[in-house]
Protein backbone atom coordinates (compact mmCIF):
# COMPACT_ATOMS: atom_id res chain seq x y z
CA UNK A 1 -1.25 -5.00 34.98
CA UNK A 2 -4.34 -7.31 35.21
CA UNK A 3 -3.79 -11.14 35.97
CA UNK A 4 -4.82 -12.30 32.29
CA UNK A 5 -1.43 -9.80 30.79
CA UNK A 6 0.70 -11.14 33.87
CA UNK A 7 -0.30 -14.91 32.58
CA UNK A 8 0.42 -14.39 29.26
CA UNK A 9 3.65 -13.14 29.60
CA UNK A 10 4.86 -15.43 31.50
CA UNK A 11 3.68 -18.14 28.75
CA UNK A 12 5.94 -15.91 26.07
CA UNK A 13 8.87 -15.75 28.07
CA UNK A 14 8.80 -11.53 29.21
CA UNK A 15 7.61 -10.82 25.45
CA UNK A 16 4.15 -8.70 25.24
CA UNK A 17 1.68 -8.25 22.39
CA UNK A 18 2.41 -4.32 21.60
CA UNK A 19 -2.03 -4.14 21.36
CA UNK A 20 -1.39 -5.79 25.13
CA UNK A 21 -2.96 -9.02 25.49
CA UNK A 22 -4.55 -11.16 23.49
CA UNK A 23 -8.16 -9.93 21.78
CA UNK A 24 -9.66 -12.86 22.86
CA UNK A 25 -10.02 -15.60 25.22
CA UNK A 26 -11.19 -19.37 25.32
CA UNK A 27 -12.86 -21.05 28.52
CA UNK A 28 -10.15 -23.69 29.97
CA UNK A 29 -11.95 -26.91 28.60
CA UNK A 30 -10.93 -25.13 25.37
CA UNK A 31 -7.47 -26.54 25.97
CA UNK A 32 -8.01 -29.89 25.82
CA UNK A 33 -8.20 -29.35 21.59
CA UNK A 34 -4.64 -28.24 21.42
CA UNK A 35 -3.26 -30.39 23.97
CA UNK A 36 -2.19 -33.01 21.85
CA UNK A 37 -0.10 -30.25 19.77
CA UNK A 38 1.47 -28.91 23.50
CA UNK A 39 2.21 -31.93 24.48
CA UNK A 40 4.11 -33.53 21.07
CA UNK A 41 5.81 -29.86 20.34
CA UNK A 42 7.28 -26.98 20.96
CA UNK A 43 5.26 -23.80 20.74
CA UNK A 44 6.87 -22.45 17.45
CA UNK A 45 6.56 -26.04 15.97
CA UNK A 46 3.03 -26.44 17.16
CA UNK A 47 1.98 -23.16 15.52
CA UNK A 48 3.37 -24.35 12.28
CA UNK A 49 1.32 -27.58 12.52
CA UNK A 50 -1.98 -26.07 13.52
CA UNK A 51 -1.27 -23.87 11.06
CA UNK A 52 -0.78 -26.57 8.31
CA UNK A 53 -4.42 -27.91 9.65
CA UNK A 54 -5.99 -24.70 9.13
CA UNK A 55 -4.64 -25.10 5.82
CA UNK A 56 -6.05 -28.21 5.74
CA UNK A 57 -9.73 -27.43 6.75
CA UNK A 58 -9.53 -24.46 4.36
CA UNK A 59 -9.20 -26.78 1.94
CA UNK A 60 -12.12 -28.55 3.39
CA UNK A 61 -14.46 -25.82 3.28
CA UNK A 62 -13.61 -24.83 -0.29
CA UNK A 63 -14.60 -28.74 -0.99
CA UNK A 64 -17.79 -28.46 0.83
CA UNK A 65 -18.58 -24.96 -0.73
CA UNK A 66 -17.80 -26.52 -4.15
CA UNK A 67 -20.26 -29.45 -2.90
CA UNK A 68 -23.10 -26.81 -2.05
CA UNK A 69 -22.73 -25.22 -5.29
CA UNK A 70 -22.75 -27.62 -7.53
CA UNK A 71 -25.93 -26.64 -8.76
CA UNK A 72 -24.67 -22.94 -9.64
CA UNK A 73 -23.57 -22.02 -12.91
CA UNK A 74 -19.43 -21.62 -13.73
CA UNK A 75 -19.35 -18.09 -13.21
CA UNK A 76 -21.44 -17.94 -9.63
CA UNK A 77 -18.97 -20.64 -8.62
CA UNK A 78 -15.78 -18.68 -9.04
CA UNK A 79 -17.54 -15.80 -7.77
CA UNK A 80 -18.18 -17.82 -4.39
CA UNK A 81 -14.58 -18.68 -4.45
CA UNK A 82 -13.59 -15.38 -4.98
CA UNK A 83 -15.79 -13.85 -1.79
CA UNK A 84 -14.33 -16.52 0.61
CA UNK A 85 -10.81 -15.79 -0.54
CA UNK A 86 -11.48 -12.03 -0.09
CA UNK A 87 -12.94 -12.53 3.51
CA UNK A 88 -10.94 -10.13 5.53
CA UNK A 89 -11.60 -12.51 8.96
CA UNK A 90 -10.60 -15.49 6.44
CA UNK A 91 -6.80 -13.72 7.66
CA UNK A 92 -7.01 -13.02 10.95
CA UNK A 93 -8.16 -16.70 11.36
CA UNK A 94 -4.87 -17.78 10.22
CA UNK A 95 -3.22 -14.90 11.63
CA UNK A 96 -4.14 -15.57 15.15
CA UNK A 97 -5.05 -19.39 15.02
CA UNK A 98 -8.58 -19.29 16.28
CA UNK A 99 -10.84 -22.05 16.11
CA UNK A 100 -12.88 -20.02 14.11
CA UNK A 101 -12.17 -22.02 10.19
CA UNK A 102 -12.95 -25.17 12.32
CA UNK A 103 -16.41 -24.46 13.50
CA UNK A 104 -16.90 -23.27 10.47
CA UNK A 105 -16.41 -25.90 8.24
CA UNK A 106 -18.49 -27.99 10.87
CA UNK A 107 -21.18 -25.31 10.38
CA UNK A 108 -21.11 -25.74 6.75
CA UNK A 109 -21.04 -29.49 7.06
C-alpha cells in the first residue's frame, strides 16, 4: 500500500475508495483554499457547503456565458446552455469537488 492510500485512509476513518485512492492530487499550498471550510466544519458539512458554492459559481458561469453571448441570436443561446449542461466533466466536477468550475469561471472572466 503506497503512502498517498495509507494517508487517505486514515483521513476517512479505515474507509477506502473501491477505484483505491483518489484520481487526483493537489500540491499542499492547495489547502490553504479549503481551510476556512476545515476549520468552521465538519467534513460531511463542509462538503455540503463547497458544494452549495459550486452551485454558486455554476451559476456564475452561466451569467458570464449569457454575458459573452449576448450578441448571439435566441436559439445559439439555448444551444450554448444546452452544451454546458451536457458537459460530462460539468459532473464529475461536482461529483468529486475539484477546483476545476472555479478556475473556470475565472478563465471565462
Amino acid at each position: 500500500m503506497s503512502v498517498i492510500a495509507r494517508s487517505q485512509e486514515k483521513v476517512l476513518e479505515g474507509r477506502r475508495f473501491a477505484e483505491g485512492v483518489l484520481p487526483y492530487s493537489y500540491p499542499p499550498h492547495a489547502a490553504l483554499f479549503f481551510l476556512p471550510l476545515a476549520a468552521l466544519f465538519q467534513r460531511s458539512t463542509a462538503f455540503y457547503v463547497w458544494s452549495f458554492c459550486q452551485v454558486l459559481i455554476f451559476i456564475w458561469l452561466l451569467s458570464l456565458l449569457r454575458t459573452l453571448s449576448r450578441s448571439y441570436d435566441a436559439s445559439k443561446r439555448r444551444f450554448l446552455t444546452a452544451a454546458l449542461l451536457a458537459f460530462p466533466p460539468l459532473f464529475a466536477t461536482f461529483k468529486h469537488g475539484t477546483l476545476t468550475l472555479l478556475m473556470v469561471g475565472c478563465l471565462t472572466q
